[in-house]
N, C-alpha and C. Protein backbone atom coordinates (compact mmCIF):
# COMPACT_ATOMS: atom_id res chain seq x y z
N UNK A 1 -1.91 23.38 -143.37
CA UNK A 1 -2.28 23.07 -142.01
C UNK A 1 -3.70 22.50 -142.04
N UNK A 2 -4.22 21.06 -141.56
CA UNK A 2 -5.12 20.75 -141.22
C UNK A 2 -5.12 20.73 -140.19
N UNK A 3 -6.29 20.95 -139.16
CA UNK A 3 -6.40 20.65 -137.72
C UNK A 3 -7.01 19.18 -137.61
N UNK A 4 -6.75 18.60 -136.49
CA UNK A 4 -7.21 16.87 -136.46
C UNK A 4 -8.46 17.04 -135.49
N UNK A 5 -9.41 16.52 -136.91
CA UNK A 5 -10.90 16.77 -136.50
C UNK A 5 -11.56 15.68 -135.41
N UNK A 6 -12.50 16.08 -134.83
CA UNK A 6 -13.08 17.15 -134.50
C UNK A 6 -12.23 17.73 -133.67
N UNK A 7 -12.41 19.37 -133.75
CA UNK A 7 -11.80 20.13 -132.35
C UNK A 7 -13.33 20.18 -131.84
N UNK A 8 -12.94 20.31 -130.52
CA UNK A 8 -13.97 19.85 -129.19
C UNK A 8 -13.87 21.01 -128.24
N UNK A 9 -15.07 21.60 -127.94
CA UNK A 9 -14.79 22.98 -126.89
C UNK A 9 -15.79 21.67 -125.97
N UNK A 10 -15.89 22.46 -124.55
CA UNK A 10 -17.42 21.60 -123.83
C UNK A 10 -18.65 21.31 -124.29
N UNK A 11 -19.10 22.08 -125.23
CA UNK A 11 -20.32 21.70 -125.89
C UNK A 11 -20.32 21.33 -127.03
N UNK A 12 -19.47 21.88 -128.36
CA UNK A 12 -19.36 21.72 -129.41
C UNK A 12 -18.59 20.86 -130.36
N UNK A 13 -19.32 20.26 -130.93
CA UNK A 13 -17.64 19.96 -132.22
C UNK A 13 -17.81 20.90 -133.73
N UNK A 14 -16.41 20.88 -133.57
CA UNK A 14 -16.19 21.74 -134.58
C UNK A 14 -15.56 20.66 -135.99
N UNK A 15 -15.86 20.54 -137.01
CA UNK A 15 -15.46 19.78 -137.77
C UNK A 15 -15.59 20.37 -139.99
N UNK A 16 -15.38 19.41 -140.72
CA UNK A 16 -15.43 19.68 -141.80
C UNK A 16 -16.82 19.24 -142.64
N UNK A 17 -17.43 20.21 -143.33
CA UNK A 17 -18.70 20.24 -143.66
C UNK A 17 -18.70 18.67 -144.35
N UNK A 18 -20.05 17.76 -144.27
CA UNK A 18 -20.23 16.74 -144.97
C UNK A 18 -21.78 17.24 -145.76
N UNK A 19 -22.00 16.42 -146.95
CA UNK A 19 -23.04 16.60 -147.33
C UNK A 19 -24.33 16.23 -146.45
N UNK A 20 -24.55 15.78 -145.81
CA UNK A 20 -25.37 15.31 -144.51
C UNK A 20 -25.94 16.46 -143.98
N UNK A 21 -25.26 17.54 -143.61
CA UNK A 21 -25.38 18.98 -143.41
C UNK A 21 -26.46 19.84 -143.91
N UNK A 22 -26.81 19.30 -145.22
CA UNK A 22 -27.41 20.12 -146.16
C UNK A 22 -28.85 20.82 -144.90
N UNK A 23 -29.37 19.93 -144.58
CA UNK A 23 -30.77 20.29 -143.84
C UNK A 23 -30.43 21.49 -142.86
N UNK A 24 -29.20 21.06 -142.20
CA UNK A 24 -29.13 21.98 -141.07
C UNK A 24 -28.53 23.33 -141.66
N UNK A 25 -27.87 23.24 -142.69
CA UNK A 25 -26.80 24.48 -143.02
C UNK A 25 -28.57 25.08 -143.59
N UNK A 26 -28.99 24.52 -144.47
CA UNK A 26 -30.39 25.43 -145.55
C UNK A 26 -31.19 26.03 -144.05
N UNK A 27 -31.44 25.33 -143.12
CA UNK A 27 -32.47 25.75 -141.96
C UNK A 27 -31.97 27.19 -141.57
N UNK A 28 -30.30 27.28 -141.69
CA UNK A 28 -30.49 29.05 -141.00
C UNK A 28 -29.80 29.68 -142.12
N UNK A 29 -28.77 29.16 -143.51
CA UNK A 29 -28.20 30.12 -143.96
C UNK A 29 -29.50 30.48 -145.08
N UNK A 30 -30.81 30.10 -145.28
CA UNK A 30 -31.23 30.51 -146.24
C UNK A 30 -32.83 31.68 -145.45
N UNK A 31 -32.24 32.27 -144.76
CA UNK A 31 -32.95 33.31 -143.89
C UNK A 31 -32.92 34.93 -144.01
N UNK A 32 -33.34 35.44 -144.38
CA UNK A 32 -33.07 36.76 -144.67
C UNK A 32 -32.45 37.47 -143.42
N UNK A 33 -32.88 37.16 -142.48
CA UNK A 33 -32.02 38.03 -141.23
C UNK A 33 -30.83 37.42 -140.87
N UNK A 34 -30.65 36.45 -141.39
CA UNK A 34 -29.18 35.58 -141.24
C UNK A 34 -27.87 36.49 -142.28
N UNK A 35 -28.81 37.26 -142.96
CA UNK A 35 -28.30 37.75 -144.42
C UNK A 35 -28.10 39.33 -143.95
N UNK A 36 -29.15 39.88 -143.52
CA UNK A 36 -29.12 41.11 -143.41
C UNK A 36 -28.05 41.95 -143.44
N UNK A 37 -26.55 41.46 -142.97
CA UNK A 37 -25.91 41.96 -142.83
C UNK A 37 -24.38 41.52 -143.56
N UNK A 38 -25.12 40.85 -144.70
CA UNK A 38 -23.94 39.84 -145.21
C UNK A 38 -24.32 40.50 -146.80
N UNK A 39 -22.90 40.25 -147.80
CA UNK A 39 -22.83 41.31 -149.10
C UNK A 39 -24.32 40.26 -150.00
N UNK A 40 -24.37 38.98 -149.57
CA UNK A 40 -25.32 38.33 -150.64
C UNK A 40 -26.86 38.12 -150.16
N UNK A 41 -27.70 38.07 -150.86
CA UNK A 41 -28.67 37.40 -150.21
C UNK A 41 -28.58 35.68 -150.07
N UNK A 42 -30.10 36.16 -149.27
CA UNK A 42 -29.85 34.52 -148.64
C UNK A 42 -30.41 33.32 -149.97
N UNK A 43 -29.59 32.47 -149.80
CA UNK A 43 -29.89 31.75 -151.03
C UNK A 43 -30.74 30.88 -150.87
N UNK A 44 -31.58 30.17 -152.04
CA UNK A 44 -32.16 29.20 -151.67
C UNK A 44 -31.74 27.84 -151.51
N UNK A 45 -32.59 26.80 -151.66
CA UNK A 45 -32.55 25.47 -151.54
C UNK A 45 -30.79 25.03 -152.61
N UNK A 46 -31.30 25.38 -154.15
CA UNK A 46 -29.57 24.74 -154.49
C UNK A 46 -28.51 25.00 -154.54
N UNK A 47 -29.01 27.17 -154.31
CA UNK A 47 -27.92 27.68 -153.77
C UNK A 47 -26.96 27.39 -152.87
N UNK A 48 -28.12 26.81 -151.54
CA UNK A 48 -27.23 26.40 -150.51
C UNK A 48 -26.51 25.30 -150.20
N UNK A 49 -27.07 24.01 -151.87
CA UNK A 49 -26.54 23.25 -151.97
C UNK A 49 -24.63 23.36 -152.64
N UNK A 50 -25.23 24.24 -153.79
CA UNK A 50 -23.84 25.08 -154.38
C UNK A 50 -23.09 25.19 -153.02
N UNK A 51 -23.16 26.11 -152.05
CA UNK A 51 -22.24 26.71 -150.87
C UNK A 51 -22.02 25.78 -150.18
N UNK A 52 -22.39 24.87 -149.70
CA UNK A 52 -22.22 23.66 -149.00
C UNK A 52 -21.09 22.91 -149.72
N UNK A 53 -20.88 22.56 -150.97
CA UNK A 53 -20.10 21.55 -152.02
C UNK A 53 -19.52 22.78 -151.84
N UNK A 54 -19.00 23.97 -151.85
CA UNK A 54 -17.62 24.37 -151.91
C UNK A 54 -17.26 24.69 -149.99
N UNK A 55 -18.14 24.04 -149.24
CA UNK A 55 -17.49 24.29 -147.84
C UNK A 55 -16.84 23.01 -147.31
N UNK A 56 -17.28 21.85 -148.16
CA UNK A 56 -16.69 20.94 -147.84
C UNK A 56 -15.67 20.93 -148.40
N UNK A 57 -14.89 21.40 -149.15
CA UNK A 57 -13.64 21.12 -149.99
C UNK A 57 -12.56 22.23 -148.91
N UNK A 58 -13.36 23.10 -147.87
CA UNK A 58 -12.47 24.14 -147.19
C UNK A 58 -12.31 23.61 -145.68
N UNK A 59 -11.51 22.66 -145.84
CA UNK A 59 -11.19 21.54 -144.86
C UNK A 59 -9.63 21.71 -144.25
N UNK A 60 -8.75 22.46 -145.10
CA UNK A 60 -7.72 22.91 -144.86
C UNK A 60 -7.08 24.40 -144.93
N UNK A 61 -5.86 24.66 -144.16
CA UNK A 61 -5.38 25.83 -145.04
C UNK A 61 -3.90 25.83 -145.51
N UNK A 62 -3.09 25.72 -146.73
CA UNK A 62 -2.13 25.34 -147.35
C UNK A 62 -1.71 26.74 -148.17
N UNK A 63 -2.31 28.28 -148.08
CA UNK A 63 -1.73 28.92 -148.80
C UNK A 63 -2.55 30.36 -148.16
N UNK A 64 -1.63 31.38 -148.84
CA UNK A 64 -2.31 32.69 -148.67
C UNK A 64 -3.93 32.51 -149.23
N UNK A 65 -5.20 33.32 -149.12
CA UNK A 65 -6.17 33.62 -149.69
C UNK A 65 -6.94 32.31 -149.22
N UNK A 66 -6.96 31.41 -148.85
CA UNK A 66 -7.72 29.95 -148.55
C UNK A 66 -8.83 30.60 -147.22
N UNK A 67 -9.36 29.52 -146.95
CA UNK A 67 -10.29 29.73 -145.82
C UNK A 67 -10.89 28.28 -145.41
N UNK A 68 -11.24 28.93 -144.27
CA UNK A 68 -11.34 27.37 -143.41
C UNK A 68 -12.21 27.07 -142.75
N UNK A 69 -13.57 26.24 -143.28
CA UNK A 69 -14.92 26.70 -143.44
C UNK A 69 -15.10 25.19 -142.36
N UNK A 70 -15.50 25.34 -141.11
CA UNK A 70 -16.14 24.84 -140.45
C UNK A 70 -17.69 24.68 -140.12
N UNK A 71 -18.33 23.35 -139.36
CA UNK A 71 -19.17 23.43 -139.38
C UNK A 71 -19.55 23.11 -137.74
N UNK A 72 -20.60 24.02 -137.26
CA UNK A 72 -20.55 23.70 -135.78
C UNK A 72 -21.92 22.74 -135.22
N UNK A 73 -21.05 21.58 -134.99
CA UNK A 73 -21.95 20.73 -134.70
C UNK A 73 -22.42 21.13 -133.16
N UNK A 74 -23.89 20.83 -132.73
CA UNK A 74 -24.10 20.72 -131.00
C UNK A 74 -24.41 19.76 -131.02
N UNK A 75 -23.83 18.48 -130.11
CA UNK A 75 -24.66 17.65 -129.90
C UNK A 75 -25.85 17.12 -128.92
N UNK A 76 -26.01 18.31 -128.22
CA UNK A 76 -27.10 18.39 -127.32
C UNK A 76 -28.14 18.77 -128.35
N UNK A 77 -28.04 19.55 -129.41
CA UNK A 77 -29.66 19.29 -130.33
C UNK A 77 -29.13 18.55 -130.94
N UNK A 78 -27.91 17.90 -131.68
CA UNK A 78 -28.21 17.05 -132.91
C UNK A 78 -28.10 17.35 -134.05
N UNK A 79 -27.39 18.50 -133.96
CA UNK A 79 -27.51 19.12 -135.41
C UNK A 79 -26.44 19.95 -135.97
N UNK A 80 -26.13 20.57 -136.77
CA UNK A 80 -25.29 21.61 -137.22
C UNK A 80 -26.07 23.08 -136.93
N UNK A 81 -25.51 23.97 -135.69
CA UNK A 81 -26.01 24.73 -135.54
C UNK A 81 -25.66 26.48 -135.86
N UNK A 82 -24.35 26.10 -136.84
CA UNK A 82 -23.66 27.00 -137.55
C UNK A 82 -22.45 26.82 -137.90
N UNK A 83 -21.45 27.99 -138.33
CA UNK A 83 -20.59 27.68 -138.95
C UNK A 83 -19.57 28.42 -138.85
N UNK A 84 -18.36 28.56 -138.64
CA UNK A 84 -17.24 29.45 -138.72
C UNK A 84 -15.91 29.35 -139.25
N UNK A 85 -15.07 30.16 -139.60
CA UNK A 85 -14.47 30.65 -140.87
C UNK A 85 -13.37 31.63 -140.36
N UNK A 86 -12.34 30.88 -140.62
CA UNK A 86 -10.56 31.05 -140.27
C UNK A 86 -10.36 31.69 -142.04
N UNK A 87 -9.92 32.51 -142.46
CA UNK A 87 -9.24 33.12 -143.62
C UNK A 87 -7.66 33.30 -143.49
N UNK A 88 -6.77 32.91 -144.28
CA UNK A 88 -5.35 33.86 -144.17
C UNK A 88 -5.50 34.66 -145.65
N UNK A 89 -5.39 35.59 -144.71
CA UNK A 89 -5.17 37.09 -145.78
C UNK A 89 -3.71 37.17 -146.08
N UNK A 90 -2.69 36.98 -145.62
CA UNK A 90 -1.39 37.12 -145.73
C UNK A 90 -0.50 36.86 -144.84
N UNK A 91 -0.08 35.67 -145.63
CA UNK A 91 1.32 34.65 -145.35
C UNK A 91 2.70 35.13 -144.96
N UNK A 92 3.23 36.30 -145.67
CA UNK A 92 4.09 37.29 -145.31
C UNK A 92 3.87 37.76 -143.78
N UNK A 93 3.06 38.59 -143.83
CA UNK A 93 2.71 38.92 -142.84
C UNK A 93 1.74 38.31 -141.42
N UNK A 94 1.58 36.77 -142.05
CA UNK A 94 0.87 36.22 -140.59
C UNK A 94 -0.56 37.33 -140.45
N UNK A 95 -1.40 37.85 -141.42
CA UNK A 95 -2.46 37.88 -141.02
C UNK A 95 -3.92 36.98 -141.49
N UNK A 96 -4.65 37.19 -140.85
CA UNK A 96 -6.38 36.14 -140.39
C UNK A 96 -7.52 36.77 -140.37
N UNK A 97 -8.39 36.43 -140.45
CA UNK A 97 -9.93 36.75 -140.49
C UNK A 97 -10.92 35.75 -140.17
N UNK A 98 -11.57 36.04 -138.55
CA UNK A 98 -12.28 34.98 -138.56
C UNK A 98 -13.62 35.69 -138.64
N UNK A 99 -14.86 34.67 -139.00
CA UNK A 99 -16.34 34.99 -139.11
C UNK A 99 -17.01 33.72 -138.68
N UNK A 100 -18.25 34.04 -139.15
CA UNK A 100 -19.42 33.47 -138.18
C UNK A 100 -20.32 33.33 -138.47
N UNK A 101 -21.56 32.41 -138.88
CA UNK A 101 -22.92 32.54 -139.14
C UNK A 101 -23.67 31.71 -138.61
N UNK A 102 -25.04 31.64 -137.33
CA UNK A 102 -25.29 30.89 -136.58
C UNK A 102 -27.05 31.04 -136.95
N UNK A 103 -27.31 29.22 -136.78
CA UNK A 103 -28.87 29.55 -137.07
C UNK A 103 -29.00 30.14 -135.86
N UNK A 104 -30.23 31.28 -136.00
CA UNK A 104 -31.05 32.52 -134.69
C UNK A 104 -31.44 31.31 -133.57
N UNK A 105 -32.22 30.34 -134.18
CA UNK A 105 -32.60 29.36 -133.09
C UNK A 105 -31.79 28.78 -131.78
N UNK A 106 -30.81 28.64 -132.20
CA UNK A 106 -29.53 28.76 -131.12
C UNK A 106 -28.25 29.53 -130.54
N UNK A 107 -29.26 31.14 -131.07
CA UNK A 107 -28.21 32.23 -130.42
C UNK A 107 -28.37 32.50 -129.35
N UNK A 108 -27.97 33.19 -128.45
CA UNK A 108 -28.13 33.60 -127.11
C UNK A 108 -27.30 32.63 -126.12
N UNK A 109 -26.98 31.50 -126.27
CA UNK A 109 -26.74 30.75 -125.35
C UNK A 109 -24.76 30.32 -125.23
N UNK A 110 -24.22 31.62 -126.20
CA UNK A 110 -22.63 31.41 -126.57
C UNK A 110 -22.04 30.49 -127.17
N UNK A 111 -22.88 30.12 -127.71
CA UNK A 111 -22.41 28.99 -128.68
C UNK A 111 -21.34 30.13 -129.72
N UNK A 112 -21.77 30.69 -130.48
CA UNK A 112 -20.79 31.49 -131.55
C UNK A 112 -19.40 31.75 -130.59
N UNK A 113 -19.63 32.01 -129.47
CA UNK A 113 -18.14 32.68 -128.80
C UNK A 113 -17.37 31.87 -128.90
N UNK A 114 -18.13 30.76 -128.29
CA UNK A 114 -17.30 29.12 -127.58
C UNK A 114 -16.52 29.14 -129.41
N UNK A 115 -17.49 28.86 -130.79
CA UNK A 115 -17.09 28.10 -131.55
C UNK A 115 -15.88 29.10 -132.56
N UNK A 116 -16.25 30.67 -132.13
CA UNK A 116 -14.92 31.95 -132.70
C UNK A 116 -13.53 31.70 -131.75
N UNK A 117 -14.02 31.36 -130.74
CA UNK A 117 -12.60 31.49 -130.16
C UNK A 117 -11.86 30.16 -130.35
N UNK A 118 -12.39 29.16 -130.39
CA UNK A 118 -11.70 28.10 -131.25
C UNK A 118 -11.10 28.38 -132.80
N UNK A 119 -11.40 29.36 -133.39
CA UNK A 119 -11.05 29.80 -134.56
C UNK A 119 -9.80 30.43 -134.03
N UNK A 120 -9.80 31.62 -133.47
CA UNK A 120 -8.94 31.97 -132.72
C UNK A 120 -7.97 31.46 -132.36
N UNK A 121 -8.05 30.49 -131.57
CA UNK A 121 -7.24 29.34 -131.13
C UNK A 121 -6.01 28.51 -132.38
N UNK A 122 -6.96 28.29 -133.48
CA UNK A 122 -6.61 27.41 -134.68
C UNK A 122 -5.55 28.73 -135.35
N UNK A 123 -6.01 29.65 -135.35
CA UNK A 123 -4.86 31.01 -136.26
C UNK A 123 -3.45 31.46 -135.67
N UNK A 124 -3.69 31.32 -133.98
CA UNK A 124 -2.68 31.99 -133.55
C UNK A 124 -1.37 30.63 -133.06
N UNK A 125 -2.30 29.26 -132.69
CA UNK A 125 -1.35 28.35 -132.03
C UNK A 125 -1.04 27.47 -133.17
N UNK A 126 -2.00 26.92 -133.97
CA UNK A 126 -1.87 26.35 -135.21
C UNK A 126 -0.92 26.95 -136.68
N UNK A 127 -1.06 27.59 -136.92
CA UNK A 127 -1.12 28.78 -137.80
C UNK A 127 0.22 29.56 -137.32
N UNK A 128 0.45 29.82 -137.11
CA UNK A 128 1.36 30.79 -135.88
C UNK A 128 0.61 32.28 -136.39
N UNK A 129 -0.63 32.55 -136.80
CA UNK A 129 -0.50 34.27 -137.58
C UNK A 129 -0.64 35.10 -136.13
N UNK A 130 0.03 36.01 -136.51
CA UNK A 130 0.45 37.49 -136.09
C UNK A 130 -0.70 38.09 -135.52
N UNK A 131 -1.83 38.59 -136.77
CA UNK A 131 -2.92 39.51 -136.49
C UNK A 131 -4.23 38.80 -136.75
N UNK A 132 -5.28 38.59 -135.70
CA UNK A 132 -6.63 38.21 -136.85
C UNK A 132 -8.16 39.65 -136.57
N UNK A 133 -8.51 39.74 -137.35
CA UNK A 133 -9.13 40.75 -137.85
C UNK A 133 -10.93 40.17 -137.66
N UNK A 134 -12.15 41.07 -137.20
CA UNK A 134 -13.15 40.48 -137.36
C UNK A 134 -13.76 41.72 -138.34
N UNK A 135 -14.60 41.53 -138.93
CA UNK A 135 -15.40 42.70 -139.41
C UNK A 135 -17.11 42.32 -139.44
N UNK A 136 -17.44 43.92 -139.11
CA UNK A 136 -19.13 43.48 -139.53
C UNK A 136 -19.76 45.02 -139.47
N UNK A 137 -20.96 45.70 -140.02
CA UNK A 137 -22.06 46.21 -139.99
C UNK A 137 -21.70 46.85 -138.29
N UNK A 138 -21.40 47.78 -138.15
CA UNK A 138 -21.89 48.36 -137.01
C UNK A 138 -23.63 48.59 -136.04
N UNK A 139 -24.49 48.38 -137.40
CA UNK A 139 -25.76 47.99 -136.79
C UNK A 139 -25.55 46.41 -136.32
N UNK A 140 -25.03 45.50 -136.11
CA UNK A 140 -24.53 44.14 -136.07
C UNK A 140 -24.39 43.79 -134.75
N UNK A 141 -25.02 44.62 -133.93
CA UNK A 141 -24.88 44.47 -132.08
C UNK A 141 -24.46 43.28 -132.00
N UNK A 142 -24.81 42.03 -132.44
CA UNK A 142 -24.17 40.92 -131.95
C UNK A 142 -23.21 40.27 -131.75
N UNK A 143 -22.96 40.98 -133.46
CA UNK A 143 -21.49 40.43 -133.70
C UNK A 143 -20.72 41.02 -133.30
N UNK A 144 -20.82 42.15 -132.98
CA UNK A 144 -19.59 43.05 -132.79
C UNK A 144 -19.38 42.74 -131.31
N UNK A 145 -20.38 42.35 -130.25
CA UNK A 145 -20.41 42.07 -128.73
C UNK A 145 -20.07 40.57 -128.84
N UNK A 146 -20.10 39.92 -129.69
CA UNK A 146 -18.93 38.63 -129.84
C UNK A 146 -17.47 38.98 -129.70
N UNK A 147 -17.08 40.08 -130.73
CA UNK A 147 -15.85 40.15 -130.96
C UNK A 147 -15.57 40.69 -129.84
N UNK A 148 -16.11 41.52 -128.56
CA UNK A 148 -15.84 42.36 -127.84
C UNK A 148 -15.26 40.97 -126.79
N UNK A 149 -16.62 39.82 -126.13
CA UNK A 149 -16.24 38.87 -125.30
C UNK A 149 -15.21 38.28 -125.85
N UNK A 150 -14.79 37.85 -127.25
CA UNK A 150 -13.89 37.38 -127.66
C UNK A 150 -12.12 37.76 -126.76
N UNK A 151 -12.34 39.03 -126.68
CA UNK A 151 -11.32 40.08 -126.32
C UNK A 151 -10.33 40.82 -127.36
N UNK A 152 -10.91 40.74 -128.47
CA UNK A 152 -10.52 41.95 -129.80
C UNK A 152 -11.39 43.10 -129.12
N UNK A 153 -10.20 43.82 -129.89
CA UNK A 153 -10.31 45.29 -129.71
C UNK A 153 -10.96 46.28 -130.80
N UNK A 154 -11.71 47.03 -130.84
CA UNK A 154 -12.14 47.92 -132.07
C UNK A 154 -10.93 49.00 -132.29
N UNK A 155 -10.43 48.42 -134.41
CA UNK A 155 -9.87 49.25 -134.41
C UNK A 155 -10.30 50.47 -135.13
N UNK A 156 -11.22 50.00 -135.99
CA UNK A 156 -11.21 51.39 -136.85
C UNK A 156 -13.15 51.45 -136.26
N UNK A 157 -13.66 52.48 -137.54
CA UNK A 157 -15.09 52.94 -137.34
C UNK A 157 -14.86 52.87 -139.00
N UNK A 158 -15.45 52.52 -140.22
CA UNK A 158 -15.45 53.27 -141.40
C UNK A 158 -16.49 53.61 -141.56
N UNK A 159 -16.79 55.34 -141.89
CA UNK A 159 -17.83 55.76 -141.94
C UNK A 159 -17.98 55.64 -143.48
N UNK A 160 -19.70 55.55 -143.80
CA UNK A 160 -20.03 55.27 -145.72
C UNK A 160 -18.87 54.80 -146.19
N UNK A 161 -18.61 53.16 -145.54
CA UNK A 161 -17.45 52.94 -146.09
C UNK A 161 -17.71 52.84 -147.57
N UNK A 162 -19.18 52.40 -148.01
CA UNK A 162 -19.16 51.03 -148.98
C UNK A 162 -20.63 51.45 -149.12
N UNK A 163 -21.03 51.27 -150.68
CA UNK A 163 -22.27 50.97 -151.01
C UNK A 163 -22.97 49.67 -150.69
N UNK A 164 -23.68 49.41 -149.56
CA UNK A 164 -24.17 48.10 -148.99
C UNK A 164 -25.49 48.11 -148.91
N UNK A 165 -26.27 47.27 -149.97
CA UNK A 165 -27.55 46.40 -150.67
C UNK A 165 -28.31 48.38 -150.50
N UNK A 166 -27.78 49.18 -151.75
CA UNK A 166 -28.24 50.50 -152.40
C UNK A 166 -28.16 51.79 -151.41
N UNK A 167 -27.44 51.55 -150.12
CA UNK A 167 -27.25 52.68 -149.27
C UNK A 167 -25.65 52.26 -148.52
N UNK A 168 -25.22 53.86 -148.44
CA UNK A 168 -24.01 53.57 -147.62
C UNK A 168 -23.72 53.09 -146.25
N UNK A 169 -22.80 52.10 -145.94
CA UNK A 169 -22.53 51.00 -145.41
C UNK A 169 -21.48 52.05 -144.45
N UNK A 170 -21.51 51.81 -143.26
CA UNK A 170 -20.65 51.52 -142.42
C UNK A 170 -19.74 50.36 -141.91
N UNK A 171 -18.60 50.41 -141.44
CA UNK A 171 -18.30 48.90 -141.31
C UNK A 171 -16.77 49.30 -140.04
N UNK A 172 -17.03 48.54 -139.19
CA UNK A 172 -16.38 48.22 -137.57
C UNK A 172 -15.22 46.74 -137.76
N UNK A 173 -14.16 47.34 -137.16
CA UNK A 173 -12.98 46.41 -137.58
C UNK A 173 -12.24 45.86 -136.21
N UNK A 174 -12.44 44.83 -136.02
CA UNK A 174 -11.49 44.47 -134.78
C UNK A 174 -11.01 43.62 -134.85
N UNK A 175 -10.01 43.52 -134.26
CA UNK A 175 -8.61 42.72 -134.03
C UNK A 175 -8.12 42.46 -132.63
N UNK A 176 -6.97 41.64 -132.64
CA UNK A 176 -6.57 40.77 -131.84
C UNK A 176 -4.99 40.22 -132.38
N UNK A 177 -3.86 40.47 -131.17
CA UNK A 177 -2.48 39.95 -132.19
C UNK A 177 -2.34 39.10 -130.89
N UNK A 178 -1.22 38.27 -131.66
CA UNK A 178 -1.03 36.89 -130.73
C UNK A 178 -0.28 37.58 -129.29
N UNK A 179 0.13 38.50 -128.86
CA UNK A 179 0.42 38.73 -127.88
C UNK A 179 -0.62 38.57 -127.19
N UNK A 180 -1.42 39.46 -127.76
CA UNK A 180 -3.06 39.76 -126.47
C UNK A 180 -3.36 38.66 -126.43
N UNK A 181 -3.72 37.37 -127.17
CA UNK A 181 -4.44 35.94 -127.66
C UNK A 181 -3.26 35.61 -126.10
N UNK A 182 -2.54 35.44 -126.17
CA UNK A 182 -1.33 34.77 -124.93
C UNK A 182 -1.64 35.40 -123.37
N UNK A 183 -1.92 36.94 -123.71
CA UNK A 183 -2.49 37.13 -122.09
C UNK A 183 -3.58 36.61 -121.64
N UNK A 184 -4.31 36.67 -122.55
CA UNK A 184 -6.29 35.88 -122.30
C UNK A 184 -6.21 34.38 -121.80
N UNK A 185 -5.21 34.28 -122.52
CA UNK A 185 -5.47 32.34 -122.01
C UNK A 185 -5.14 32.13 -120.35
């Protein structure tokens, strides 16, 4: 499944990473608080060149385990102002995982919602999957009040799920199945 680019909310395009990107993707993914809550640190300059050359190749999804690495253009600044990420976890079963990483400079204003629920959109009508799943850090107020406007539901709490960067990790799971995705619209 490719989607026929750009998908277009009112403000955004959503499209497939080009090398052109590099400036805007390095401006927020190489930030430590962009990271804080993510398994890697934030990388530098060729790191983020490395991650970039494998986000452009994630332009489609054709199999279990793939992912589908968007880049969110605004064109009211001009720029790539983050990025989001369709996963199929399993083909059998029609399940998804979407995520999110937005430079800070242009949070607050719903850009991430507008550009998750287009993810959303791409898993359940595109895709036909069943279940999609968000996860994050319960200290993660943001994200998790994304997934909430989104209209996923919290399913689990894992307490010390996980050793996360030398202390135990908590971690908050929510979901969304294409029924609920069909009442919202």
């Amino acid at each position: 499944m490719r989607p026929e680019y750009p998908l277009k909310t009112d403000r955004l395009l959503l499209r497939p990473f080009e090398e052109r990107d590099l400036d805007d993707f390095h401006a927020y993914r190489s930030l430590p608080d962009v990271h804080r809550y993510l398994y890697n640190e934030a990388p530098d300059r060729p790191e983020c060149e490395e991650l970039l050359a494998k986000r452009i190749t994630e332009d489609e999804l054709t199999g279990e385990g793939q992912r589908l690495a968007l880049a969110v253009y605004w064109p009211e600044a001009g720029r790539v102002v983050g990025d989001v990420v369709l996963k199929w976890l399993n083909e059998a079963d029609r399940q998804g995982e979407i995520g999110y990483g937005f430079n800070p400079d242009f949070q607050g204003k719903g850009l991430a919602t507008e550009a998750a629920a287009v993810m959303l959109k791409v898993g359940f009508e595109q895709l036909g999957l069943h279940r999609i799943i968000a996860q994050c850090d319960p200290r993660n107020e943001p994200s998790w009040r994304l997934m909430e406007r989104l209209g996923m539901r919290r399913e689990a709490h894992f307490r010390e799920f996980e050793i996360f960067k030398g202390d135990w990790g908590d971690l908050y799971v929510y979901a969304m199945l294409a029924e609920e995705y069909r009442t919202l619209k």
